[in-house]
N, C-alpha and C. Protein backbone atom coordinates (compact mmCIF):
# COMPACT_ATOMS: atom_id res chain seq x y z
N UNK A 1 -9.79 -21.23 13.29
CA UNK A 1 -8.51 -21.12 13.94
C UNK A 1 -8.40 -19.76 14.60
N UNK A 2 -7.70 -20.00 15.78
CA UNK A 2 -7.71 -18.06 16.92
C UNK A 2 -6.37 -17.96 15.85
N UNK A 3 -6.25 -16.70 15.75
CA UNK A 3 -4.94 -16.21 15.58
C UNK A 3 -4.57 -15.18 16.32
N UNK A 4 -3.10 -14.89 16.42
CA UNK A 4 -2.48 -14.10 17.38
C UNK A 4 -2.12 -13.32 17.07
N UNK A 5 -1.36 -12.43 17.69
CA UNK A 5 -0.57 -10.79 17.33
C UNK A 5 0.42 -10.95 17.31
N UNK A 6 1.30 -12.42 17.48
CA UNK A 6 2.49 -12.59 17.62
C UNK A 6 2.29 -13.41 15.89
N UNK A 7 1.75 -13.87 15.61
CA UNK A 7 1.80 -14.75 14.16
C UNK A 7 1.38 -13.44 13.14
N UNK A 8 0.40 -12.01 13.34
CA UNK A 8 0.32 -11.31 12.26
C UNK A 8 1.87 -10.55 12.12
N UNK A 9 2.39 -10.26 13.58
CA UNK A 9 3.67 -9.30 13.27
C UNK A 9 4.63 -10.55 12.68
N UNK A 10 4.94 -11.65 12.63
CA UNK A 10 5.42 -12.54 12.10
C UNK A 10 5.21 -12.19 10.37
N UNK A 11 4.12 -12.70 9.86
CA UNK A 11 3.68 -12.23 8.90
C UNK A 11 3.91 -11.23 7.85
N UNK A 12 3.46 -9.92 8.99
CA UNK A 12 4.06 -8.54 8.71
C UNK A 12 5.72 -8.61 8.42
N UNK A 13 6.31 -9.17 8.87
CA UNK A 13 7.64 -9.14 9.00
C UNK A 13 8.46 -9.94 7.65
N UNK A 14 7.44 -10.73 7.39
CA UNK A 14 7.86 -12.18 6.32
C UNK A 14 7.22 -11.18 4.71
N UNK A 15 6.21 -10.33 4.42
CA UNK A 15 5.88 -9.36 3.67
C UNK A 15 7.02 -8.56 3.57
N UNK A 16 7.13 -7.47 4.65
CA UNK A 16 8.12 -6.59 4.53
C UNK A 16 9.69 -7.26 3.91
N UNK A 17 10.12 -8.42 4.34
CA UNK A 17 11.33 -9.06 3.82
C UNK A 17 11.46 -9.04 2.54
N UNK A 18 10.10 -9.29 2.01
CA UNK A 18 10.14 -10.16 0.52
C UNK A 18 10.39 -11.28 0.80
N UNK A 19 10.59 -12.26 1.77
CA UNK A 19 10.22 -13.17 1.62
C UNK A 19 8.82 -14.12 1.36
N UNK A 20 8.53 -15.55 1.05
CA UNK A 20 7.20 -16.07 0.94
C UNK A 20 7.35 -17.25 2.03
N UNK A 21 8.42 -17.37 2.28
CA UNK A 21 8.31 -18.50 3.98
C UNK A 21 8.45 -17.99 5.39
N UNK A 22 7.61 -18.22 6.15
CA UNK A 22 8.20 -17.77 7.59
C UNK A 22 7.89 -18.58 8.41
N UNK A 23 8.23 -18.51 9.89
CA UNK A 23 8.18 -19.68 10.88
C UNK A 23 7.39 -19.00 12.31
N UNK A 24 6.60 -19.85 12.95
CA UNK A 24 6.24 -19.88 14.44
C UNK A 24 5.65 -20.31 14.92
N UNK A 25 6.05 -20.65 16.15
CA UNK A 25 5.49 -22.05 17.04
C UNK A 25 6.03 -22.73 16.65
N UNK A 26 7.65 -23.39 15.88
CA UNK A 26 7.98 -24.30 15.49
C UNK A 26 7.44 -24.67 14.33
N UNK A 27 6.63 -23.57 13.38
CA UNK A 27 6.08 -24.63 12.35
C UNK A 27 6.56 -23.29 11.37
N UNK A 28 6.39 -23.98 10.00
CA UNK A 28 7.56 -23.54 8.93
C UNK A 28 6.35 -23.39 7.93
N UNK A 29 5.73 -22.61 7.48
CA UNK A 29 4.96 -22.48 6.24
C UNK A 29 5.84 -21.31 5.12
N UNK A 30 5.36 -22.02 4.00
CA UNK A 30 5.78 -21.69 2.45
C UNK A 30 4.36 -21.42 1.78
N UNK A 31 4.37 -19.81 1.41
CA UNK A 31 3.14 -19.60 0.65
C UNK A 31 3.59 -19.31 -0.47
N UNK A 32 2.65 -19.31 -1.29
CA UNK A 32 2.98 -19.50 -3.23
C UNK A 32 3.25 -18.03 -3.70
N UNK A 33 2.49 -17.13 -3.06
CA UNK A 33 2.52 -15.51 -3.59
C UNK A 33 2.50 -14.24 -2.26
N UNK A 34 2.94 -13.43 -3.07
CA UNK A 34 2.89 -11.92 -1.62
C UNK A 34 1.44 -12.04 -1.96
N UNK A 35 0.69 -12.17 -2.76
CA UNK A 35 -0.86 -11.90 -2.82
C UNK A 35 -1.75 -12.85 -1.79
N UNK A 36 -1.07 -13.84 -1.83
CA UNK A 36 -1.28 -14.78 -1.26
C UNK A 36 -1.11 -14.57 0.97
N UNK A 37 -0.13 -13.88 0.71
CA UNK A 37 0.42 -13.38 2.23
C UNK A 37 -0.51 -12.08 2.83
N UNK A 38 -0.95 -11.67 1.75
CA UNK A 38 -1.49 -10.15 1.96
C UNK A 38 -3.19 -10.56 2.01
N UNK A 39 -3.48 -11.31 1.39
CA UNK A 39 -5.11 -11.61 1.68
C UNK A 39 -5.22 -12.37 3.36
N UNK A 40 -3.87 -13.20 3.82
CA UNK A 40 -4.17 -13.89 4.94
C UNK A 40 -3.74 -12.95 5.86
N UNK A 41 -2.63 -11.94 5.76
CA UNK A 41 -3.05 -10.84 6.49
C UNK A 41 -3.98 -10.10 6.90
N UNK A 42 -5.18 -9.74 5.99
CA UNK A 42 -5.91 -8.85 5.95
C UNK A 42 -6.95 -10.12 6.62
N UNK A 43 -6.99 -11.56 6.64
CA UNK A 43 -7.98 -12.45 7.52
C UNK A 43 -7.76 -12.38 8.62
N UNK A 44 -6.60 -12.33 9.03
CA UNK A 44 -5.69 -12.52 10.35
C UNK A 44 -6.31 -11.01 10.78
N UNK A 45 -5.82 -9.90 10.25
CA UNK A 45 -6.03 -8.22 11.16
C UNK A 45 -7.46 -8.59 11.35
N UNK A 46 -8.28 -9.09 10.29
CA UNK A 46 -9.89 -8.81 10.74
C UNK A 46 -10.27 -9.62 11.76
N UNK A 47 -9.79 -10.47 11.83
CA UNK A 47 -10.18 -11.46 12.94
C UNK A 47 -9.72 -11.48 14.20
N UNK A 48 -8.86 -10.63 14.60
CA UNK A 48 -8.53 -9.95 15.90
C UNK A 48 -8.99 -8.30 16.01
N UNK A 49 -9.52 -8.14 14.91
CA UNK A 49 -10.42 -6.60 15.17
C UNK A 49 -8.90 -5.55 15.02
N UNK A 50 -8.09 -6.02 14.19
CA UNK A 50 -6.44 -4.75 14.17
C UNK A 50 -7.38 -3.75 12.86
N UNK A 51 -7.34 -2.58 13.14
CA UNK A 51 -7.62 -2.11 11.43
C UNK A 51 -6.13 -2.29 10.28
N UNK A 52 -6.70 -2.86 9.13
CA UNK A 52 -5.48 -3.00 8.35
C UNK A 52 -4.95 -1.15 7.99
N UNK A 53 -3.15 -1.54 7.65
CA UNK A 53 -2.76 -0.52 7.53
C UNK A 53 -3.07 -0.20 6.16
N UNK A 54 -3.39 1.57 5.87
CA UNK A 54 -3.51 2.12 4.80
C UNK A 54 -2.20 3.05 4.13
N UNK A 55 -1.99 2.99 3.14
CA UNK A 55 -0.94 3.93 2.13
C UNK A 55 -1.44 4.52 2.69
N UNK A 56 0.44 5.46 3.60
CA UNK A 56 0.28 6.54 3.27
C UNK A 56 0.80 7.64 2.70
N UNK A 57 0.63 7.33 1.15
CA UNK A 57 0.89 8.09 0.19
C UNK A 57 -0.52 9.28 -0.42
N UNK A 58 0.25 10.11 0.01
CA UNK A 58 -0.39 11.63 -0.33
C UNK A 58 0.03 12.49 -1.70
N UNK A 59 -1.27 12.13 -2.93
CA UNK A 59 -1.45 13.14 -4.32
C UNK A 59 -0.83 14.32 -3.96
N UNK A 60 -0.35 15.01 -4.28
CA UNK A 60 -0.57 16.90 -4.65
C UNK A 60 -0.88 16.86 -6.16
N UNK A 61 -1.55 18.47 -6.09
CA UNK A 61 -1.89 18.57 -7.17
C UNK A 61 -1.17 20.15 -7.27
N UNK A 62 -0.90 20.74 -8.37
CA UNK A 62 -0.40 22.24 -8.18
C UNK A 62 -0.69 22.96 -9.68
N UNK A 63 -1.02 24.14 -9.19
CA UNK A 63 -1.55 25.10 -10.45
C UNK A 63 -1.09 26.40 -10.29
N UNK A 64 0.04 26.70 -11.29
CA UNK A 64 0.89 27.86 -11.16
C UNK A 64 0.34 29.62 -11.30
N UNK A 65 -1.50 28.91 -11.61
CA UNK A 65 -1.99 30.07 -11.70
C UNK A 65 -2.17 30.95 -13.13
N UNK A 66 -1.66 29.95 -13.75
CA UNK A 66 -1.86 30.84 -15.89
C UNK A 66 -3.23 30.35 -15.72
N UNK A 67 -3.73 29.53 -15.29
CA UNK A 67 -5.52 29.10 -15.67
C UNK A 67 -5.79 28.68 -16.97
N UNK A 68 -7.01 28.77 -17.51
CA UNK A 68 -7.45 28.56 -19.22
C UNK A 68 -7.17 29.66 -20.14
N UNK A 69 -6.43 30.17 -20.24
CA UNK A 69 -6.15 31.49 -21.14
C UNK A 69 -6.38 30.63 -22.76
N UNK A 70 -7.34 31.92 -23.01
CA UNK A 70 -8.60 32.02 -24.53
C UNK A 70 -7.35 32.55 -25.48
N UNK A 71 -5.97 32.77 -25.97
CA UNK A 71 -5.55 33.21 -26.45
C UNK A 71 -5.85 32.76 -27.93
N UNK A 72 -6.14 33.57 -29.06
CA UNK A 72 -6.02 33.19 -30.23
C UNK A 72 -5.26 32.61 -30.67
N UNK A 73 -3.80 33.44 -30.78
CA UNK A 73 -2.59 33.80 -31.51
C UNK A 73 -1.77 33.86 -31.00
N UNK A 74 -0.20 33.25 -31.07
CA UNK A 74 0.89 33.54 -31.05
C UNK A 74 1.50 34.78 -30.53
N UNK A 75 0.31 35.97 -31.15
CA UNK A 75 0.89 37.44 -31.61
C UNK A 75 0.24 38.22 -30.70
N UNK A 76 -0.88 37.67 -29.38
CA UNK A 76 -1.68 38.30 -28.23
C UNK A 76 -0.75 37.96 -27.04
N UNK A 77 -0.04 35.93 -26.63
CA UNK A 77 0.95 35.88 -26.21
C UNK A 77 2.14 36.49 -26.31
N UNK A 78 2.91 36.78 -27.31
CA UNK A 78 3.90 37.35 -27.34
C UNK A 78 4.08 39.08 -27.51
N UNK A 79 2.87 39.94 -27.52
CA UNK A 79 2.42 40.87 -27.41
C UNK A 79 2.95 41.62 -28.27
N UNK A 80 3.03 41.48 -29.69
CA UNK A 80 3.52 42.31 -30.58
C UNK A 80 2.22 41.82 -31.28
């Protein structure tokens, strides 16, 4: 089957809703799962050559700079 750029943004659109039914060309499909919507997405982008979209969610990481401090005791921290 060709698929189009007008049936993935369809798609795209029926994901983003939360919905699991959407319509075009007059025809009405009901899929069982978002997992289900998201694998025929990712058939659909590959098969018109779209790259699928990636998270973009970005880690930080942060280090206030104390490092591994070797302290023995209580009494080297608190310097008495």
């Amino acid at each position: 089957m060709a698929y189009t750029l007008q049936q993935l943004a369809d798609l795209d659109s029926a994901i983003s809703s939360g919905v699991t039914s959407t319509s075009y060309e007059g025809k009405s499909v009901q899929f069982r799962s978002l997992d289900e919507m998201l694998r025929l997405r990712n058939i659909i982008a590959l098969s018109l050559g779209v790259t699928p979209q990636r998270s973009s969610t970005l880690l930080v990481s942060h280090d206030r700079g104390y490092g591994d401090t070797n302290w023995s005791s209580d009494d080297e921290i608190f310097g008495a």
